[in-house]
Structure formats: C-alpha cells, structure tokens
C-alpha atoms as a PDB file:
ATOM      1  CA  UNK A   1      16.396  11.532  26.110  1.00  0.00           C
ATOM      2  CA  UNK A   2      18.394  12.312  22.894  1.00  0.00           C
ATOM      3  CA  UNK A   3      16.907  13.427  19.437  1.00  0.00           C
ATOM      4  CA  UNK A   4      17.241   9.632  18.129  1.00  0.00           C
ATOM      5  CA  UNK A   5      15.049   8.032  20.442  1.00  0.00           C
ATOM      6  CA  UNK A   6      12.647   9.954  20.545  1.00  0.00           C
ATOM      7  CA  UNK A   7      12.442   9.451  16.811  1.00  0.00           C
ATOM      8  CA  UNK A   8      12.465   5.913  17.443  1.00  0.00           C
ATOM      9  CA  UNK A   9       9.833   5.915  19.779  1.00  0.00           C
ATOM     10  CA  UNK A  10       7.293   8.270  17.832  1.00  0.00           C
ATOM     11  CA  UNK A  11       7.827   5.801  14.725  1.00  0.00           C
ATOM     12  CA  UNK A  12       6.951   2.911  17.212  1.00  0.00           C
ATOM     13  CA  UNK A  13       4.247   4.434  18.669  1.00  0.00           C
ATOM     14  CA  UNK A  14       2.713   5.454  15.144  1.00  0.00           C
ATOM     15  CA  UNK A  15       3.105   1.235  14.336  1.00  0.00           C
ATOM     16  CA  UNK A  16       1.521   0.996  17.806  1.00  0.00           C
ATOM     17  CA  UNK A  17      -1.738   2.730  16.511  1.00  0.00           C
ATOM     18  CA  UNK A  18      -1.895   0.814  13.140  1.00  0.00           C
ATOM     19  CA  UNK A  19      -1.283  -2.413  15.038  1.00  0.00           C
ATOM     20  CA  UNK A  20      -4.088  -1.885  17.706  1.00  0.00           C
ATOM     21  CA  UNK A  21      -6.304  -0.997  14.650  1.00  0.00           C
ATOM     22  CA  UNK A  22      -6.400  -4.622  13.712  1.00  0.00           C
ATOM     23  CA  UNK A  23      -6.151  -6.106  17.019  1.00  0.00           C
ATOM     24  CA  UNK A  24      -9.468  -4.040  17.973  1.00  0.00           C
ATOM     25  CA  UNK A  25     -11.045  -5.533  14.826  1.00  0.00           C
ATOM     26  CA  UNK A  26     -10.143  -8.979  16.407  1.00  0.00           C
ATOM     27  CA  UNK A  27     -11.216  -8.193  19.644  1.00  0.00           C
ATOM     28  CA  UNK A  28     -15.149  -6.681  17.909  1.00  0.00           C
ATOM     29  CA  UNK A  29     -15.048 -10.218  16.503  1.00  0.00           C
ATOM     30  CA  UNK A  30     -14.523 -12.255  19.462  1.00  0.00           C
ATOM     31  CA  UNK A  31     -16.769 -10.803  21.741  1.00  0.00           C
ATOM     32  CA  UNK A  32     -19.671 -10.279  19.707  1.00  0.00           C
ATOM     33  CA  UNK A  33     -20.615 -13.762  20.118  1.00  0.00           C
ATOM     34  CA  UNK A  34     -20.617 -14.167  23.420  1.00  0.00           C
ATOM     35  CA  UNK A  35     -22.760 -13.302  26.811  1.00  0.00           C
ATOM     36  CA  UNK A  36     -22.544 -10.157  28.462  1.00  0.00           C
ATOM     37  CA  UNK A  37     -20.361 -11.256  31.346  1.00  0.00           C
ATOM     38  CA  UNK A  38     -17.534 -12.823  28.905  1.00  0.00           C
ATOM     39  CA  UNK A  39     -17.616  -9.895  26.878  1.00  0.00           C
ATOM     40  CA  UNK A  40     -16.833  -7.794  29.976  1.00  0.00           C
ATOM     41  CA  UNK A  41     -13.983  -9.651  31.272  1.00  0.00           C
ATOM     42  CA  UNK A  42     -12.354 -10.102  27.451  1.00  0.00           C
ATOM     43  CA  UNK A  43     -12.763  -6.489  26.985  1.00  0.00           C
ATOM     44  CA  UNK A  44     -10.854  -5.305  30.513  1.00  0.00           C
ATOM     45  CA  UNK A  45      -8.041  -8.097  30.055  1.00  0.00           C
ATOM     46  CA  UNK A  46      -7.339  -6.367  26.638  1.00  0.00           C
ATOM     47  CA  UNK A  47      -7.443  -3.143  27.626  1.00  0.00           C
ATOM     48  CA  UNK A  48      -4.609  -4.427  30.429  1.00  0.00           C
ATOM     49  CA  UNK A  49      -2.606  -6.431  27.855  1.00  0.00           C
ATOM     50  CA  UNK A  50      -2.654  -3.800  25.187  1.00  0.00           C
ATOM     51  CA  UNK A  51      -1.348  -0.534  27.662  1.00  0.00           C
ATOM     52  CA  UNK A  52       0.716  -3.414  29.584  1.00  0.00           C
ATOM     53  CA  UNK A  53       2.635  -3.994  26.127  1.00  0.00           C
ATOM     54  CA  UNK A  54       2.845  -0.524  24.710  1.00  0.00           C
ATOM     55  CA  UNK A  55       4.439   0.203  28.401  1.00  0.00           C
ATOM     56  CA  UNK A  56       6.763  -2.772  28.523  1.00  0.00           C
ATOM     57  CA  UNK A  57       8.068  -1.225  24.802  1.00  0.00           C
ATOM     58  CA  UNK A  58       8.884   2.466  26.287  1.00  0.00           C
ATOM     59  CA  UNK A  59      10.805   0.675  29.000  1.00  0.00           C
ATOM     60  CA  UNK A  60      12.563  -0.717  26.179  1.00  0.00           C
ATOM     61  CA  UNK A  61      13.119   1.902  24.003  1.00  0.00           C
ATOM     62  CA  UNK A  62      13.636   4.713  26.615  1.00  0.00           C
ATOM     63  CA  UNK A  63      13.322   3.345  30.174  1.00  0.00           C
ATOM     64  CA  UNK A  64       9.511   4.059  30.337  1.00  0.00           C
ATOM     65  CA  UNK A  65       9.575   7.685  29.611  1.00  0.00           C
ATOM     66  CA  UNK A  66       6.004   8.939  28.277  1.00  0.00           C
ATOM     67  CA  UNK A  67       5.327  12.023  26.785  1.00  0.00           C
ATOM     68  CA  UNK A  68       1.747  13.029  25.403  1.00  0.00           C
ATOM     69  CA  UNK A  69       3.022  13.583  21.963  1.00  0.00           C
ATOM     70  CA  UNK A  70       3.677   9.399  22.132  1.00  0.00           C
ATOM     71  CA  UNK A  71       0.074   9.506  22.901  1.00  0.00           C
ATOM     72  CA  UNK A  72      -0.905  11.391  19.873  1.00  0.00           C
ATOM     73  CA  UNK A  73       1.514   9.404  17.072  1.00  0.00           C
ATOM     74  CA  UNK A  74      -0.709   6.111  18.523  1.00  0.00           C
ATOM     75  CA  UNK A  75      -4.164   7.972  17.716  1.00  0.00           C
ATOM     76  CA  UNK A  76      -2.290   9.177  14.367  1.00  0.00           C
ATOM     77  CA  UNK A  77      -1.532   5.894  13.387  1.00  0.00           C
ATOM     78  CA  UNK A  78      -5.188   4.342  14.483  1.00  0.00           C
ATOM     79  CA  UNK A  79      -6.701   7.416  12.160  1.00  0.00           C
ATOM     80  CA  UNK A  80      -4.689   6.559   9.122  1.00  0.00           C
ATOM     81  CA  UNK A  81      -5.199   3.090   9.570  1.00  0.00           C
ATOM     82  CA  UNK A  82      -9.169   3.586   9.429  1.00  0.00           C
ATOM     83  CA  UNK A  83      -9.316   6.242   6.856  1.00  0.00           C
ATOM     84  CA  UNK A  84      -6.958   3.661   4.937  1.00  0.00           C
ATOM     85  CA  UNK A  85      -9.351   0.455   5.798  1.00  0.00           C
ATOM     86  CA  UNK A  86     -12.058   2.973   4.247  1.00  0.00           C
ATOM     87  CA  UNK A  87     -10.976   3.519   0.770  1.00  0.00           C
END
C-alpha cells in the first residue's frame, strides 16, 4: 500500500470517528424509549452495520487492508468530536 492511500484512508477513518459520534447520539435516542429486549437487538444490529460499513470502505479504498493506526484515527476523530460537542 503506497504513501497516498494510506493518507486517504487515515483521513477517512478520522471522518469515520466524527460520523459515528452522531450516529451513536441517534442510536442513545432511539433506544432509550423502548423495552429491554428491543434495545438489545437495535444495539447488536448497529454494532454489525456500523463495523460492516467502515469494512466495506477499506475494501474500497485499499482492498480491506487494516492496520491499528486506522483504528486509532477513528477514536481520534470520536474524541475531537466530543470535546468539540462540549464547548
């Protein structure tokens, strides 16, 4: 894997992590209204459709490769994305 996608991929796994910071806000607001059962069952199909997307993008960017350091620029971008939200 060359210099330039990996650069690509680290800036789209840094969007990842602001992204998933407002789809976990959605997801809080969904299934605090509802029964435990529903709230189990919303909660493990998006855990599946969020790492089943992020996946389905590294196959696109770089033919699936996944390195820890992609890992890291999604937790970045969650951080900054909260410490923004707080301000």
């Amino acid at each position: 894997m060359n210099s330039y996608i990996q650069l690509i991929s680290l800036i789209v796994s840094f969007l990842y992590g602001y992204i998933l910071y407002y789809l976990n806000k959605f997801n809080i607001k969904i299934i605090n209204k509802k029964n435990l059962v529903f709230k189990i069952i919303i909660s493990f199909l998006y855990i599946f459709d969020i790492s089943l997307l992020y996946v389905v993008l590294l196959y696109i960017l770089n033919k699936g490769i996944l390195h820890i350091y992609f890992v890291l620029f999604i937790i970045l971008g969650y951080l900054v994305m909260c410490v923004k939200k707080r301000k």
